[in-house]
Protein backbone atom coordinates (compact mmCIF):
# COMPACT_ATOMS: atom_id res chain seq x y z
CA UNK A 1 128.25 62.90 103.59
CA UNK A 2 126.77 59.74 102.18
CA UNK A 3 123.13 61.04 102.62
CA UNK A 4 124.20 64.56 101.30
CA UNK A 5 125.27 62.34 98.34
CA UNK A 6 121.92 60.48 98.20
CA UNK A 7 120.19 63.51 98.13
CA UNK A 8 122.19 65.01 95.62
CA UNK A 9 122.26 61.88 93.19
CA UNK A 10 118.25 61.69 93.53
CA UNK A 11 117.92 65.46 92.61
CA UNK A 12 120.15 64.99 89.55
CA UNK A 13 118.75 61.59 88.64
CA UNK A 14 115.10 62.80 88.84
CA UNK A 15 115.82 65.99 86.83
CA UNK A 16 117.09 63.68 84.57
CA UNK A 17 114.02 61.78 83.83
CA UNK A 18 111.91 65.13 83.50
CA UNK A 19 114.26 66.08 81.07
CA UNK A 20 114.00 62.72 79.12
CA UNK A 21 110.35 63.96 78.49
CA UNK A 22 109.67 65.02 75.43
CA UNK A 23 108.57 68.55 74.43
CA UNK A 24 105.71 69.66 72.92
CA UNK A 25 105.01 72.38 70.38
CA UNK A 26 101.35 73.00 69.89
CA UNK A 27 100.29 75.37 67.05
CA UNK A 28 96.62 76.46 66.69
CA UNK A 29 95.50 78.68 63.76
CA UNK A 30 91.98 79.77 63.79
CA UNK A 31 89.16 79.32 60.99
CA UNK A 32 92.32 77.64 58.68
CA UNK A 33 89.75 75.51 56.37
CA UNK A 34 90.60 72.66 53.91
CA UNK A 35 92.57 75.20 51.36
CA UNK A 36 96.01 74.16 52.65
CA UNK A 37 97.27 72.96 49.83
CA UNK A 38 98.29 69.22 51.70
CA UNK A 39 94.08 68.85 52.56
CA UNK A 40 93.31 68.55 48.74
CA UNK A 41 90.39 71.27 48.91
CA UNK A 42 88.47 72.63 46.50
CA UNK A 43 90.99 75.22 46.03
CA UNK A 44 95.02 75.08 47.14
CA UNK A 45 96.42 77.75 48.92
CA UNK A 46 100.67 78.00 48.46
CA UNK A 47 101.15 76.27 51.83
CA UNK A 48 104.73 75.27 51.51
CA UNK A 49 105.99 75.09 55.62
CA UNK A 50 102.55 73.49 56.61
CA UNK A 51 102.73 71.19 53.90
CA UNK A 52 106.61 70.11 55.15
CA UNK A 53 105.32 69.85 58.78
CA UNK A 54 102.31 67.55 57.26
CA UNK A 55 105.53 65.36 55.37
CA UNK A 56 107.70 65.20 58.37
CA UNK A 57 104.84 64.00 60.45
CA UNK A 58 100.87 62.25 60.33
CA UNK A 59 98.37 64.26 57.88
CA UNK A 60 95.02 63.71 59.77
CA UNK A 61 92.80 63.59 56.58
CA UNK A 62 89.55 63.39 57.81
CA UNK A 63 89.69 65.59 61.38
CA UNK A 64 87.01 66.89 62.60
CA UNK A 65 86.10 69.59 65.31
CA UNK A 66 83.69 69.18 68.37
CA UNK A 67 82.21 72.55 67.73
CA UNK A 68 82.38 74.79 64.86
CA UNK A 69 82.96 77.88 66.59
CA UNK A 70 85.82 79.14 68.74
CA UNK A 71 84.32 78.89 72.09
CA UNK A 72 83.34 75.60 72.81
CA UNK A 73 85.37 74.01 70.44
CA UNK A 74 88.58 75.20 72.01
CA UNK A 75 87.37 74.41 75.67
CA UNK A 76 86.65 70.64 74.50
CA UNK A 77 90.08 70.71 72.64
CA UNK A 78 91.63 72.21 77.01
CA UNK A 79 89.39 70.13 79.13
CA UNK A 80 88.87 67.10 76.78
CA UNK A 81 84.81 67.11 77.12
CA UNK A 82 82.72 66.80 74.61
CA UNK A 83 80.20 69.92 74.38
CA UNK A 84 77.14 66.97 74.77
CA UNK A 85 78.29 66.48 78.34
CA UNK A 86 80.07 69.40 79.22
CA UNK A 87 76.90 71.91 78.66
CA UNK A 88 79.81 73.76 76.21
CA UNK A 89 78.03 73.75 72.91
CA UNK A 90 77.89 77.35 71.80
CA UNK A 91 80.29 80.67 72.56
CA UNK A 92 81.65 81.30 76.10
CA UNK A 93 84.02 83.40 77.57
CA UNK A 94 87.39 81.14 79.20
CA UNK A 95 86.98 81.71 82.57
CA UNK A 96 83.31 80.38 82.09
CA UNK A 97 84.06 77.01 80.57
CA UNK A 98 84.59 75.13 83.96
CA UNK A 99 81.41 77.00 85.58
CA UNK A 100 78.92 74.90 83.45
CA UNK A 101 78.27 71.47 85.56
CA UNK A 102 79.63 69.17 87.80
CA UNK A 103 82.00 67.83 85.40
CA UNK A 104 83.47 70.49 83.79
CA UNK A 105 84.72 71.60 87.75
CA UNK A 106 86.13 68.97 87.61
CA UNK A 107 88.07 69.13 84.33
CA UNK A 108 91.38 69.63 84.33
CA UNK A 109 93.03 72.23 81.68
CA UNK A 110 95.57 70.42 79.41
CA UNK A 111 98.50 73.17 80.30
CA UNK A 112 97.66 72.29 84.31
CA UNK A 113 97.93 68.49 83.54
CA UNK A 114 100.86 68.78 81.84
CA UNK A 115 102.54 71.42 85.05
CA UNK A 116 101.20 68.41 87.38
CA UNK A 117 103.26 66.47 85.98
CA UNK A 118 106.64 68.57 85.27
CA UNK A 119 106.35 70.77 82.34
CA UNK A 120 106.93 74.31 81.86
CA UNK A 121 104.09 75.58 79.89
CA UNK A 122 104.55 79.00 77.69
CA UNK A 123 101.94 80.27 75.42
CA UNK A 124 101.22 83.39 73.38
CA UNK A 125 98.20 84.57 71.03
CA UNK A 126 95.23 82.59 70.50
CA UNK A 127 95.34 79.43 72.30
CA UNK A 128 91.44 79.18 74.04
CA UNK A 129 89.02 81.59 72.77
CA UNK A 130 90.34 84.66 74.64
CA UNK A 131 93.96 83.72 74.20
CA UNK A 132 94.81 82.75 78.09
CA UNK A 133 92.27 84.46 79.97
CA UNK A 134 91.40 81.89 81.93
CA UNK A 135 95.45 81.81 83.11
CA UNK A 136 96.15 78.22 82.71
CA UNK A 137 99.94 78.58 81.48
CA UNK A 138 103.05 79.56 83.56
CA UNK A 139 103.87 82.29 80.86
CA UNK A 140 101.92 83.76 78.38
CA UNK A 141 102.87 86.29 75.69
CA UNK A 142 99.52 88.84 75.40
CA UNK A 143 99.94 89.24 71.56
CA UNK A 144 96.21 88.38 71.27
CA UNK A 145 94.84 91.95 70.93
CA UNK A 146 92.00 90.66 69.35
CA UNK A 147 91.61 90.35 65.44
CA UNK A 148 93.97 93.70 64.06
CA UNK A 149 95.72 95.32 63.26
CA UNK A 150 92.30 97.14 61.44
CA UNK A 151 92.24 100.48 59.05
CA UNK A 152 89.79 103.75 60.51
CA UNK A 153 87.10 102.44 58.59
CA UNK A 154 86.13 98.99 56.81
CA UNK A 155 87.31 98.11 52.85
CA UNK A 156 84.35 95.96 51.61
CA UNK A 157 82.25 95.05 54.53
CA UNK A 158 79.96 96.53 57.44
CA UNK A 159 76.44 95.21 58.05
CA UNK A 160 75.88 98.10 60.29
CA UNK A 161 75.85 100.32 56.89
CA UNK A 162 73.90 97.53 54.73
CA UNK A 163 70.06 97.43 54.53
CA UNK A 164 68.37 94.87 55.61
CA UNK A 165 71.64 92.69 57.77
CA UNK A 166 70.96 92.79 61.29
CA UNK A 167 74.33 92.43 63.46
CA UNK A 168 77.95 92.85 63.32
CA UNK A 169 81.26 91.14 62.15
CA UNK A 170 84.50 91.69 61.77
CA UNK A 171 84.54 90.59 58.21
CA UNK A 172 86.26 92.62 55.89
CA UNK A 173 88.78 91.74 53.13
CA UNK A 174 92.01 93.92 51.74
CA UNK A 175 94.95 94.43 51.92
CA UNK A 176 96.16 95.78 55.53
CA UNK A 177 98.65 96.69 56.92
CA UNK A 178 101.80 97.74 55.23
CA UNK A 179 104.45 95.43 56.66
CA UNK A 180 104.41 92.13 58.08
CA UNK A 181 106.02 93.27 61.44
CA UNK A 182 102.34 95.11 62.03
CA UNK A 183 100.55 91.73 62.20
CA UNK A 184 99.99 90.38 65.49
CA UNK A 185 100.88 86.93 63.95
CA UNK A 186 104.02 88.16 63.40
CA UNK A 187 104.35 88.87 67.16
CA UNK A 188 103.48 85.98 68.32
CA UNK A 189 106.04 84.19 65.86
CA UNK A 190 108.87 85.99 67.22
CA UNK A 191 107.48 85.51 71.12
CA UNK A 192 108.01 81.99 70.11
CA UNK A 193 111.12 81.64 68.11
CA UNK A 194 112.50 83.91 71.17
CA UNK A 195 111.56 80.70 73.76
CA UNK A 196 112.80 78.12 71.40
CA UNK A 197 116.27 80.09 71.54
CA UNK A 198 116.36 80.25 75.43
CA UNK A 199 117.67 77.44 77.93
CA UNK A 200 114.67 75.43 79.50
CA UNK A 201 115.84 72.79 82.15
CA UNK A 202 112.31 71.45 82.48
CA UNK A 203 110.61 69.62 79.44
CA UNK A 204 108.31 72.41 78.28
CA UNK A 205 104.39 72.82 76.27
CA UNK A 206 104.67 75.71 74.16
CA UNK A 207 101.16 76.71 72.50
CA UNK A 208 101.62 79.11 69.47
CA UNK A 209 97.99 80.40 68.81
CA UNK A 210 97.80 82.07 65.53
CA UNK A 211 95.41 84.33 64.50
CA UNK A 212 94.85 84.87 60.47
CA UNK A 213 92.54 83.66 58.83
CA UNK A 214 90.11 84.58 61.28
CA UNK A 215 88.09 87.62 59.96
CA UNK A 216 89.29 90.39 59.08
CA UNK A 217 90.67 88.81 55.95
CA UNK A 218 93.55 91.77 55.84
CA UNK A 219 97.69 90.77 54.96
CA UNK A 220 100.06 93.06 53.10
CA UNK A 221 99.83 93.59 49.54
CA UNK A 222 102.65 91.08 49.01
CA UNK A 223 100.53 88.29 49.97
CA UNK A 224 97.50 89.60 47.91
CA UNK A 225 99.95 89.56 45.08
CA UNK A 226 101.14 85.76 45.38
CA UNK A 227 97.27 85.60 43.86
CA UNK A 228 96.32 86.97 40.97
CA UNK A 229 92.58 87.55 40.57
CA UNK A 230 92.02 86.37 36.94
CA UNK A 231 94.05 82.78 38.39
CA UNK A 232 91.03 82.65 41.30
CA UNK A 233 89.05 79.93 41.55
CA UNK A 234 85.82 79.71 43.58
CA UNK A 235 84.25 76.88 45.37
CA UNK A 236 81.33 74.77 44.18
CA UNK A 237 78.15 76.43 44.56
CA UNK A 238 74.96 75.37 43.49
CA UNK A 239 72.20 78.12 44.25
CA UNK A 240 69.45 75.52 45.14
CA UNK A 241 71.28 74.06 47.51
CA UNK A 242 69.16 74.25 50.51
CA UNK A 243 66.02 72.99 48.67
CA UNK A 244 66.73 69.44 49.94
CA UNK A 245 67.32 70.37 53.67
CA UNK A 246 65.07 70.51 56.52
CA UNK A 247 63.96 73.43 58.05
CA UNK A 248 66.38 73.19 61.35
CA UNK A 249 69.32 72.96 58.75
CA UNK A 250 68.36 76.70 57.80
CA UNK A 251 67.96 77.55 61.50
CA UNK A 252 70.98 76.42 62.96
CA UNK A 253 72.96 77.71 60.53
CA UNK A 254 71.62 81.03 59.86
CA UNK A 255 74.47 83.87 60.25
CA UNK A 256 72.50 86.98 59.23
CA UNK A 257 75.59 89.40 59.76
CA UNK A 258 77.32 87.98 57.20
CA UNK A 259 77.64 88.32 53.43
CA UNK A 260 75.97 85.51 51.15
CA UNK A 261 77.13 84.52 48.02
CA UNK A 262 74.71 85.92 46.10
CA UNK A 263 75.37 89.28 47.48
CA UNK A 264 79.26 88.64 46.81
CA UNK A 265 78.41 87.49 42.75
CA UNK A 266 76.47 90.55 42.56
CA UNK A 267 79.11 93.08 43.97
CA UNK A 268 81.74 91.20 42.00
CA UNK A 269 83.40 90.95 45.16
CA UNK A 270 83.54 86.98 45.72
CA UNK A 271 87.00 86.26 43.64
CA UNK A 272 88.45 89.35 45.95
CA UNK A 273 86.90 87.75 49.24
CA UNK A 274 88.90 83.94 48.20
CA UNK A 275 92.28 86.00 47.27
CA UNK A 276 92.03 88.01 50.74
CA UNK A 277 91.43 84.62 52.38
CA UNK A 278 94.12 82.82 50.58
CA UNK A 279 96.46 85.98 51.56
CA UNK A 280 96.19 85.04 55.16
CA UNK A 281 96.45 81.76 54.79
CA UNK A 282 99.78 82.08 53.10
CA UNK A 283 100.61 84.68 55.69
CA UNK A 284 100.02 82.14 58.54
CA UNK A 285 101.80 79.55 56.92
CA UNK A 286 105.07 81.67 56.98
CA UNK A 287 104.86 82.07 60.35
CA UNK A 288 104.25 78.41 60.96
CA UNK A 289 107.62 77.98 58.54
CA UNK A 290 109.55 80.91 60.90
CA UNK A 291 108.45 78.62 64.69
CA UNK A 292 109.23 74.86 63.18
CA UNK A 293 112.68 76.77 61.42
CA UNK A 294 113.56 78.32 65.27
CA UNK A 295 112.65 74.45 66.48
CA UNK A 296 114.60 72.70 63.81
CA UNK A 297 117.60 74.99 64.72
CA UNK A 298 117.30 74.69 68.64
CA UNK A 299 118.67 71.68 70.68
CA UNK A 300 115.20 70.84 71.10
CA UNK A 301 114.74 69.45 67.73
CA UNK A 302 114.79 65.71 68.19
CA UNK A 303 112.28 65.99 71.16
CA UNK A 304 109.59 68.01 70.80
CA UNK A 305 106.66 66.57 69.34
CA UNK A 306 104.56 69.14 66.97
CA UNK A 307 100.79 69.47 66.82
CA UNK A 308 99.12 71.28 63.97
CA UNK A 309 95.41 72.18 64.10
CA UNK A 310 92.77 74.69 63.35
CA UNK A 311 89.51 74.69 65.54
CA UNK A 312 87.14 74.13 62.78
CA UNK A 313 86.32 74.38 59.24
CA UNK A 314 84.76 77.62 57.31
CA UNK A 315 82.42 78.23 54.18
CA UNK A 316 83.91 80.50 51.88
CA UNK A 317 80.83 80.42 49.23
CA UNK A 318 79.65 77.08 49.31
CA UNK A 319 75.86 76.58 50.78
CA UNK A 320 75.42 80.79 50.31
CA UNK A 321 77.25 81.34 52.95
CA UNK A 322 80.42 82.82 54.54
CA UNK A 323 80.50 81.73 57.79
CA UNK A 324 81.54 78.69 60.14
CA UNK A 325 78.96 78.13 63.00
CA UNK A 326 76.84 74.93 60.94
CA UNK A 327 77.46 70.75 60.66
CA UNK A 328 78.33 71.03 57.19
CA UNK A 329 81.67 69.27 56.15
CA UNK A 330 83.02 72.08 55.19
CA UNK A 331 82.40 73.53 59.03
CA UNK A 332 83.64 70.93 61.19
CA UNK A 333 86.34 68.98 58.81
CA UNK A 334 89.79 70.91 60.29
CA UNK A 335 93.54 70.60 59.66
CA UNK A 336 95.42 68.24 62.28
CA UNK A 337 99.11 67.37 61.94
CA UNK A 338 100.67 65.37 64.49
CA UNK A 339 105.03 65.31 64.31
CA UNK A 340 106.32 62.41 66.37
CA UNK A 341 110.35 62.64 67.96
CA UNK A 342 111.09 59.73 66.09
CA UNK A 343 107.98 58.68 64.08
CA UNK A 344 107.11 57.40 60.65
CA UNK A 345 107.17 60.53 58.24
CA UNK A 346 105.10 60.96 55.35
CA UNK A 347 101.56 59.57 56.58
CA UNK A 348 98.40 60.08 55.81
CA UNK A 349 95.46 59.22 57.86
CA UNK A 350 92.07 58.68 56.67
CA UNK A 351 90.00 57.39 59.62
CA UNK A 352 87.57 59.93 61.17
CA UNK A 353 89.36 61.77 64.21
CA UNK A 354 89.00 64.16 66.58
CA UNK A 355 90.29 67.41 67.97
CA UNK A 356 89.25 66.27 71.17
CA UNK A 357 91.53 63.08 70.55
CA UNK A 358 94.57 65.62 71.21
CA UNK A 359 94.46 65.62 75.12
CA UNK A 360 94.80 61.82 75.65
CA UNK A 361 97.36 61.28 71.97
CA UNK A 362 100.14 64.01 73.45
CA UNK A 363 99.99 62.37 77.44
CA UNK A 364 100.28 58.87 75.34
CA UNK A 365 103.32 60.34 73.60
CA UNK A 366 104.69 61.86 76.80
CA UNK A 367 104.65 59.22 79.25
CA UNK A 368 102.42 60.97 81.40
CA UNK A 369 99.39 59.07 83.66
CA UNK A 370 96.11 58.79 81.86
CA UNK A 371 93.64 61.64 82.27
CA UNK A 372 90.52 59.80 82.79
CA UNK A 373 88.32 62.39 81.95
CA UNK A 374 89.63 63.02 78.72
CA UNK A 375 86.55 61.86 76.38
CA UNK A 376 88.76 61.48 72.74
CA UNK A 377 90.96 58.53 72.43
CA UNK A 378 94.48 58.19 71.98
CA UNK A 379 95.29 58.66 67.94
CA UNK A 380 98.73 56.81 68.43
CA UNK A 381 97.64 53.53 66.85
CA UNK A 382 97.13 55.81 63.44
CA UNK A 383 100.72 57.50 63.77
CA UNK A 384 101.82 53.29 63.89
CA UNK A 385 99.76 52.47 61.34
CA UNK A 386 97.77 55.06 58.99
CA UNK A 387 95.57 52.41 57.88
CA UNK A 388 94.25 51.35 61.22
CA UNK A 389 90.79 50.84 61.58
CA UNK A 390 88.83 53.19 63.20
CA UNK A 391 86.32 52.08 65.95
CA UNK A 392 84.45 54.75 66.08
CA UNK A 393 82.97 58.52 63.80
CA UNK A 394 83.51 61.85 64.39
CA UNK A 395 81.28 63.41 66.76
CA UNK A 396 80.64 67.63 66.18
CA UNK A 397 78.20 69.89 68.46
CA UNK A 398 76.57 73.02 67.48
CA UNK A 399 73.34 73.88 70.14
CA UNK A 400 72.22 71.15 72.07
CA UNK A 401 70.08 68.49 70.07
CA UNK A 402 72.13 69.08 66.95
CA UNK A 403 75.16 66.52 65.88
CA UNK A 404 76.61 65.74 62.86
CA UNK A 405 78.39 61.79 62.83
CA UNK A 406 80.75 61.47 60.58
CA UNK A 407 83.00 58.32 59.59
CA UNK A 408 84.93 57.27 56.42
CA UNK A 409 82.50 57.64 53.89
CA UNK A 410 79.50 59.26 55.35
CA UNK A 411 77.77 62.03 56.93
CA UNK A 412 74.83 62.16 59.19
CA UNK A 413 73.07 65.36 60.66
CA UNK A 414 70.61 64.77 63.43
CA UNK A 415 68.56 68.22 64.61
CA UNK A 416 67.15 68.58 67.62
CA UNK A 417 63.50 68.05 66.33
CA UNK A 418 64.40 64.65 64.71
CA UNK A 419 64.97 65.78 61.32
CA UNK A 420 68.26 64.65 59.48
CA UNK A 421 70.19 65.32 56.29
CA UNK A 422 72.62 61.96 55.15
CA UNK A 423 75.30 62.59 52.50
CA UNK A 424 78.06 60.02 50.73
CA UNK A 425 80.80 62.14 51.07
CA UNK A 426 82.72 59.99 48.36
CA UNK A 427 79.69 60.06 45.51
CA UNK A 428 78.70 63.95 46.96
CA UNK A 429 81.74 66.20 48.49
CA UNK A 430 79.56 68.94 48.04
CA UNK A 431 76.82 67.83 50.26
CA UNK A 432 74.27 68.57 47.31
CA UNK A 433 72.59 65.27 47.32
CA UNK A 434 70.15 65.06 50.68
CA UNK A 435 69.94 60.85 50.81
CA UNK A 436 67.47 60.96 54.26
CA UNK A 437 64.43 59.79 52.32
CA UNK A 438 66.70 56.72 50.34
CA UNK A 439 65.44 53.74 51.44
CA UNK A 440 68.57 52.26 50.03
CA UNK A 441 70.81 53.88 52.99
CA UNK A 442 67.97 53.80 55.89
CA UNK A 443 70.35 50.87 57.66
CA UNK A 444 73.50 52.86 57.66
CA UNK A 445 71.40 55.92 58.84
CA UNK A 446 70.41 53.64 61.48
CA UNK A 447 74.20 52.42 62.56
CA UNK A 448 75.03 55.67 62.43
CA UNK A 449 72.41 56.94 64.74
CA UNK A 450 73.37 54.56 67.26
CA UNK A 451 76.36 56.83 67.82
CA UNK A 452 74.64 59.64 68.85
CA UNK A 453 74.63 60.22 72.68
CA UNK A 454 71.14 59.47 74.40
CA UNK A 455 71.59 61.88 76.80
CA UNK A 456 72.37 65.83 76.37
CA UNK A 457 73.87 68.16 79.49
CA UNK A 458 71.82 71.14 79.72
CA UNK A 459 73.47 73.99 78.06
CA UNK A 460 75.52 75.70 80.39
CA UNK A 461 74.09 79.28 81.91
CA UNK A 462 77.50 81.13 81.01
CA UNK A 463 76.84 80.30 77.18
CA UNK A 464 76.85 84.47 76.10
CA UNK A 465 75.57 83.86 72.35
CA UNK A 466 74.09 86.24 70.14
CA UNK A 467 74.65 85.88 66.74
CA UNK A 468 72.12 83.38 65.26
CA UNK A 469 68.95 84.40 65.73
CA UNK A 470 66.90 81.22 66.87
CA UNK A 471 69.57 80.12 69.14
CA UNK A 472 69.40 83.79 70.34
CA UNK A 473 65.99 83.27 71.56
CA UNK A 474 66.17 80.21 72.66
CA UNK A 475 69.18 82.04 75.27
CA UNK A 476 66.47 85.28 75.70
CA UNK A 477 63.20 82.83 76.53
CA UNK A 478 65.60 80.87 78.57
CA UNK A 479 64.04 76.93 76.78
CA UNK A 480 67.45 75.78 76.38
């Protein structure tokens, strides 16, 4: 009887201690740029339920991603790699992002860490790049049906019927559908709100992976209407803008499918494009508000810490462009809000971070073992103190040779033939003011240099990439 007792005690004791864990609630919203209204953009989307989370919690002001497209950034976000060593620097399919070297086999998904060490993981919508194809989560909701609901035939927007564009995208702008409950965001919300209702005897990582505003840029007509067009504001643009660049700034970033602000001034169409865009954000943002509501009224309320983030950054006019996919601020600067159990409300930080920094800051805040691959650091000094100083930039990836190194005040660009651009991002938001050539900033181009990584993994052979066109032949004549 007395070891039947044992037994029984150390069963309840050590479901005890997995229960003590805290819970985590991990919310990813794709291509969400600077225009919540908490980031101070150039223009402020109504943002009210991100803007609470961002009160309740650690406003990372100056977050930045490792990529700025889907693919790689969200497998260095999973595995906790940087793209410069795990091959991972331009799109790939999920079940590919291990496959790339030695390193990456040996990666281990964030969901799988956290089931080694006792969690229940649950996930639904857009989580890695293909939602959960790679099946690293116990349960996973398949409201990722890619980027619809869409109408027969496009509003604004088809490069296939435009002279002169070569490619395709699923850019479009209006609005679509009729009702909210059509919106695969809306889904996903509910999928959600319906675990945060249910009994979970485990301590459980819940990803919510939201959708909008990814392209197609269509919300009900209610959301539209929240935006008037003759109250729309559009982003700085200066039409010269590229006259200070070198010529691997123009390569890299080329997205040839896409529209161009020019062509969006000229159709009158650029105003409609912003209040499509601010539509979904404000559409998002009310399903963020529906999830942390569902938390707030669960039993899992005091603790579950929250994540916020979007994988990168996007160009809504600025530069001529509308596109992510370039080491522009306005690419790679992304929203991260981190919402301790019982931490310091209110904060903002304005030390360069990283998405990356995500893995090892929620295994800190769990009590779980280190996971000594994970490449970020631990942001929990900045949730103590908002004000701590950082010891090291931001680090993004986009084609191997290319990095932009960003810390509190500046910006550095390095191509992979040598050539750089150098901005003061407190003098020049806009990135309008190329200072390579100053000889007045040639020492903190040179500090700043020293951060770059010396050596590059090859870029992995499962990278399936075809949208710009010199990094498309670069993949064809196989020199990458």
């Amino acid at each position: 009887m007395k070891v039947i007792l044992t037994v029984v005690m150390s069963i309840v004791l050590s479901g005890l201690k997995a229960q003590d864990k805290p819970n985590v609630l991990f919310i990813a919203i794709d291509d969400l740029n600077d225009f919540v209204n908490c980031m101070d953009g150039a223009i402020h989307a109504k943002t009210p339920n991100i803007d609470k989370l961002a009160k309740a919690g650690t406003l990372f002001f100056n977050a930045h991603c490792q990529a700025p497209i889907c693919g790689p950034s969200r497998a260095s976000i999973m595995t906790g790699l940087y793209p410069v060593n795990s091959g991972n620097y331009l799109q790939l399919n999920d079940t590919d992002i291990k496959q790339s070297n030695k390193l990456t086999a040996q990666a281990i998904f964030m969901p799988d860490y956290f089931e080694q060490n006792g969690y229940k993981t649950m996930a639904v919508g857009k989580i890695y790049h293909q939602g959960d194809r790679a099946k690293t989560f116990d349960e996973y909701g398949s409201m990722f049906d890619g980027f619809g609901p869409k109408p027969k035939e496009s509003f604004k927007y088809d490069p296939r019927k435009i002279e002169g564009k070569v490619g395709y995208t699923n850019t479009d702008w209006g609005a679509f559908p009729a009702n909210d409950s059509l919106m695969t965001d809306y889904k996903s919300a509910g999928w959600a709100i319906n675990k945060l209702q249910q009994k979970h005897n485990d301590p459980f990582f819940l990803a919510v992976g939201f959708v909008s505003p990814h392209v197609p840029w269509y919300a009900p007509q209610k959301w539209f209407d929240m935006y008037p067009l003759d109250e729309i504001q559009t982003p700085p643009y200066k039409p010269n803008d590229f006259d200070d660049i070198p010529l691997m700034g123009y390569l890299v970033s080329e997205a040839p499918m896409m529209p161009t602000t020019e062509e969006l001034i000229a159709q009158n169409e650029w105003k409609k494009m912003i209040q499509a865009y601010l539509a979904c954000i404000s559409f998002v943002d009310a399903q963020v508000g529906k999830v942390i509501d569902a938390l707030e009224n669960s039993g899992y309320a005091e603790n579950t810490v929250v994540v916020l983030w979007s994988d990168h950054g996007y160009h809504l006019g600025e530069k001529n462009r509308v596109a992510k996919q370039a080491l522009w601020e306005r690419d790679t600067r992304t929203v991260l809000i981190i919402k301790e159990t019982a931490g310091t409300k209110n904060q903002i930080c304005k030390a360069p971070v990283q998405l990356i920094d995500m893995y090892p800051t929620l295994t800190d805040l769990c009590g779980l073992p280190t996971y000594n691959l994970a490449e970020g650091k631990s942001l929990t000094p900045f949730l103590q103190n908002p004000d701590a100083a950082s010891s090291r930039p931001a680090l993004s990836f986009y084609g191997k040779g290319n990095v932009a190194v960003r810390d509190e005040r500046y910006r550095l660009t390095q191509y992979e033939d040598g050539s750089i651009e150098f901005y003061d991002m407190e003098n020049d938001p806009n990135e309008w003011n190329n200072l390579a050539k100053e000889e007045k900033v040639q020492d903190k181009i040179t500090e700043m240099k020293s951060y770059i990584p010396e050596k590059w993994a090859a870029t992995s052979s499962y990278i399936n990439y075809n949208f710009n066109p010199y990094f498309k032949e670069k993949m064809r004549s196989k020199k990458y």
